[in-house]
C-alpha atoms as a PDB file:
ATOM      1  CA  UNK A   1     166.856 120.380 114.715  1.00  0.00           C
ATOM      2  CA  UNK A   2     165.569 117.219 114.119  1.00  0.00           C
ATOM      3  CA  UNK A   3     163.859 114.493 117.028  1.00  0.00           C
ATOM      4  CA  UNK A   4     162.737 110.497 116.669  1.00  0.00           C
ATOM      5  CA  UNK A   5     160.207 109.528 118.807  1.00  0.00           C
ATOM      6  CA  UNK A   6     161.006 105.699 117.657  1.00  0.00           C
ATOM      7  CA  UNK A   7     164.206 105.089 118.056  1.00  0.00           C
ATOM      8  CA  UNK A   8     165.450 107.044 114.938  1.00  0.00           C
ATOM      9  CA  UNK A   9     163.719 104.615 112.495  1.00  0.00           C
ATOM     10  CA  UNK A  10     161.971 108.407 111.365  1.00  0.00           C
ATOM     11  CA  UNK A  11     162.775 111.807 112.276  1.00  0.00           C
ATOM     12  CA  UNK A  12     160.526 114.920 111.818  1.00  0.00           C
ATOM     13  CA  UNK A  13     161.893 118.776 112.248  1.00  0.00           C
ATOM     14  CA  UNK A  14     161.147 120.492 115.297  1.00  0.00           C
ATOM     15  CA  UNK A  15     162.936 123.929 114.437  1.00  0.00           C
ATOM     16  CA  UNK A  16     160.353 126.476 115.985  1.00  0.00           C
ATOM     17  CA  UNK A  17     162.215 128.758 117.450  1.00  0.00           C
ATOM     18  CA  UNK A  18     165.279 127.344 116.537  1.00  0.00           C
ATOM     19  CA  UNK A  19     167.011 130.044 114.779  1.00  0.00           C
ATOM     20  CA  UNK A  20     170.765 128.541 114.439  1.00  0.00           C
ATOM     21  CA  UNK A  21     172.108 126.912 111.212  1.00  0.00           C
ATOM     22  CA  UNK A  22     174.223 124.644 113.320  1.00  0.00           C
ATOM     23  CA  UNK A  23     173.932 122.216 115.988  1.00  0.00           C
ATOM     24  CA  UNK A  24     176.846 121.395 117.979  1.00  0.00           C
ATOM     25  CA  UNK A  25     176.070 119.337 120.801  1.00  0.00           C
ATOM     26  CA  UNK A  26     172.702 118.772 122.712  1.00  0.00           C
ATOM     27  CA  UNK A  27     171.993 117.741 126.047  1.00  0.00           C
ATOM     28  CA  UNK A  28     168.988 117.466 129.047  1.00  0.00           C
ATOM     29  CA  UNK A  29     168.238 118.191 132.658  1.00  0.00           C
ATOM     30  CA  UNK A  30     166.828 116.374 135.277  1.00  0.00           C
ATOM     31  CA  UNK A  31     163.308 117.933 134.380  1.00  0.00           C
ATOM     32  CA  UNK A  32     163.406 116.829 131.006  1.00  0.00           C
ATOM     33  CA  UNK A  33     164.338 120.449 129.318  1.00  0.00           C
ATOM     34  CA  UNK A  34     166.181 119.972 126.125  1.00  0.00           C
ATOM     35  CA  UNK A  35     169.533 121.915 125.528  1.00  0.00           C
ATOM     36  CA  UNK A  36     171.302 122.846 122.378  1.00  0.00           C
ATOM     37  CA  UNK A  37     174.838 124.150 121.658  1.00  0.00           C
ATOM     38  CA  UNK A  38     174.620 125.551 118.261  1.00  0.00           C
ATOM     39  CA  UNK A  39     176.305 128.734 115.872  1.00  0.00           C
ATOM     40  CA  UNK A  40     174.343 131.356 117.409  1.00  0.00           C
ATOM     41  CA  UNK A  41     174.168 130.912 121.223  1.00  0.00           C
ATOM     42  CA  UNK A  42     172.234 128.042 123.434  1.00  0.00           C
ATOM     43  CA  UNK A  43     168.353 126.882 123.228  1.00  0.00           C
ATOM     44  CA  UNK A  44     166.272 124.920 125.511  1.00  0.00           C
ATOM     45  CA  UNK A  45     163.662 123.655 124.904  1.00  0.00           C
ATOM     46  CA  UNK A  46     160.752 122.397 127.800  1.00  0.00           C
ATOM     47  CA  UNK A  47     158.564 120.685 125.509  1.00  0.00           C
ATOM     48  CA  UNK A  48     160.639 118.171 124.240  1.00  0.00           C
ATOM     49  CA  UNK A  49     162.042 120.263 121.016  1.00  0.00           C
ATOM     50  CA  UNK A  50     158.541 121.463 120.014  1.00  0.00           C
ATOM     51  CA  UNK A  51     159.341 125.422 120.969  1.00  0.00           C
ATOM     52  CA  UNK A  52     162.915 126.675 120.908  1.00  0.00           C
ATOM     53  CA  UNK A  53     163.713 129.648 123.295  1.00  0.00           C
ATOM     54  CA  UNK A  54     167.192 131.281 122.748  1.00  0.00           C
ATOM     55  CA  UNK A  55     169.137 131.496 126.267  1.00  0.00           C
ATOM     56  CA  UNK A  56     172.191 132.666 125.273  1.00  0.00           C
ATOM     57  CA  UNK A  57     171.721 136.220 126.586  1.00  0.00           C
ATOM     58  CA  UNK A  58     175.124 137.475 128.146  1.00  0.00           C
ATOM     59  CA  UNK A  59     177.016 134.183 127.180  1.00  0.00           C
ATOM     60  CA  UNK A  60     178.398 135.036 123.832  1.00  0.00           C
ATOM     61  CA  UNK A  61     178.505 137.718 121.557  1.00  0.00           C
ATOM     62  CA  UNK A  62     175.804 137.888 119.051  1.00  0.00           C
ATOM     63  CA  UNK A  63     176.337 135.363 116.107  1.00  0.00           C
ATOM     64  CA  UNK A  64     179.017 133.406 118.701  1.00  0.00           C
ATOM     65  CA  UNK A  65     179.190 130.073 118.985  1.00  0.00           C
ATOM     66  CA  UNK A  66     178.984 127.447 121.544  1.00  0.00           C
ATOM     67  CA  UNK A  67     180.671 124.310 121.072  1.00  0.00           C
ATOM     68  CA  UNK A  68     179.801 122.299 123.956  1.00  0.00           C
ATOM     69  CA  UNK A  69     177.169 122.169 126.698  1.00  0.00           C
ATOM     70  CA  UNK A  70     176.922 119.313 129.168  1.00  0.00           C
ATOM     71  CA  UNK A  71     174.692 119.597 132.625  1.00  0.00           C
ATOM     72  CA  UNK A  72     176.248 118.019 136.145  1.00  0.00           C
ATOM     73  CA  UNK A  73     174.066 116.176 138.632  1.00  0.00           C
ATOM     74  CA  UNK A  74     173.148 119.205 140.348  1.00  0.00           C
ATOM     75  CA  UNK A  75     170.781 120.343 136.804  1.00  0.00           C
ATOM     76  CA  UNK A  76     173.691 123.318 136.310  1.00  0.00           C
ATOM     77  CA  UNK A  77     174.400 123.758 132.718  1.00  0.00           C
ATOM     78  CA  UNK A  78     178.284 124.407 131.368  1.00  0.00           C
ATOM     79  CA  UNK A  79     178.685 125.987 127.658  1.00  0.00           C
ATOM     80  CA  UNK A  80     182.172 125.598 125.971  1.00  0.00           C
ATOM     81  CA  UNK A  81     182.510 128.661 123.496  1.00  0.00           C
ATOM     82  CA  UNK A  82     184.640 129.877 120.933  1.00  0.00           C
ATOM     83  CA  UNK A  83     186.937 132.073 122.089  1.00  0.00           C
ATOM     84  CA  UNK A  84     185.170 132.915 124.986  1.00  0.00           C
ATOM     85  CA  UNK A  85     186.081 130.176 127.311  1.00  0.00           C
ATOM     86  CA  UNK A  86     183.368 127.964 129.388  1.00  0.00           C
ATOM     87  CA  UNK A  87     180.519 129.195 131.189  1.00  0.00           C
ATOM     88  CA  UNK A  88     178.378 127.865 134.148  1.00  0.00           C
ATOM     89  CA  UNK A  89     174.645 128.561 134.543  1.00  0.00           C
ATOM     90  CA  UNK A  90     174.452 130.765 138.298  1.00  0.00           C
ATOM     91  CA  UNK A  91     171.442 128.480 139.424  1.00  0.00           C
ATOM     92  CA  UNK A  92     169.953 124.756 138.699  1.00  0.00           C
ATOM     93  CA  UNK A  93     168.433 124.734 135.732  1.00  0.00           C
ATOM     94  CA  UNK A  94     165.432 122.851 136.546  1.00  0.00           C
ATOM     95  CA  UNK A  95     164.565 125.913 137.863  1.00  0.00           C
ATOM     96  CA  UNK A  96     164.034 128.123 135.268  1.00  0.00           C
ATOM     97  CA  UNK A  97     160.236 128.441 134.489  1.00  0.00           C
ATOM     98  CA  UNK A  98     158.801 127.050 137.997  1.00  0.00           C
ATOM     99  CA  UNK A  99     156.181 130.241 139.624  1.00  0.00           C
ATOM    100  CA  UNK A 100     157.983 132.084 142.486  1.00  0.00           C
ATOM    101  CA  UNK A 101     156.506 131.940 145.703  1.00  0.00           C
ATOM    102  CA  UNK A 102     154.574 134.795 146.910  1.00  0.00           C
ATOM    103  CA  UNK A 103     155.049 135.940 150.615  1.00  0.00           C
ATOM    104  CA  UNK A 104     151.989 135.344 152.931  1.00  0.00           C
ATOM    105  CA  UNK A 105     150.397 137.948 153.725  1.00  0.00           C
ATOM    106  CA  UNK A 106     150.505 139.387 157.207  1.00  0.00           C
ATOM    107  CA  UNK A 107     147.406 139.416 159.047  1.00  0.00           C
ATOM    108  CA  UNK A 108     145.541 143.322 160.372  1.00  0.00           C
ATOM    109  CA  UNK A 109     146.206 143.535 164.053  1.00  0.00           C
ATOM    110  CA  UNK A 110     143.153 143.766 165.924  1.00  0.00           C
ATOM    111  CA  UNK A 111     142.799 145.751 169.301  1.00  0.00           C
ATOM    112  CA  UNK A 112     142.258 143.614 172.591  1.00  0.00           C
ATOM    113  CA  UNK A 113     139.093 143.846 174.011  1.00  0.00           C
ATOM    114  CA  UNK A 114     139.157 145.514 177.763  1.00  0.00           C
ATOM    115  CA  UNK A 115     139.417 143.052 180.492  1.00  0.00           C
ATOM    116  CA  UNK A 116     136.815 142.351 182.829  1.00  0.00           C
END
């Protein structure tokens, strides 16, 4: 994987984590998360291509290939595969990586003081 940061006048390899030998197709969300299709399943990458995490767990089997990948207006993520057909993401991916909220926690009950 390979990324120009002016205009492709230079190009410098940003392959950590990035363990595919092939690139098929790359595309990005609304939050700026960078997605590859490649021999070997689907990356992203938040950073801009600086760390690659693979995120093809349950789409393919391993050493599959994904063809395509394209993401809609609502940030889901669609991954055309060999031989396996095409695949949706089951929530937004802009997302993936936010903290989850914890529940508030529910105040003691105190007794009532006697009335007067």
């Amino acid at each position: 994987m390979f990324r120009s940061t002016d205009n492709g006048d230079s190009w410098t390899e940003q392959n950590n984590g990035f363990t595919a030998f092939d690139a098929n197709a790359v595309t990005f969300n609304s939050a700026g998360y960078v997605f590859a299709a490649a021999a070997g399943g689907v990356f992203r990458s938040i950073n801009g291509g600086g760390i690659w995490t693979n995120i093809s767990s349950g789409l393919i089997p391993v050493d599959g290939n994904v063809w395509a990948l394209a993401v809609d207006s609502g940030d889901y993520a669609y991954a055309g595969t060999a031989g396996g057909g095409v695949f949706r993401t089951t929530r937004s991916t802009a997302l993936r990586g936010l903290p989850k909220q914890r529940p508030r926690p529910t105040p003691a009950l105190r007794p009532l003081s006697p009335r007067r």
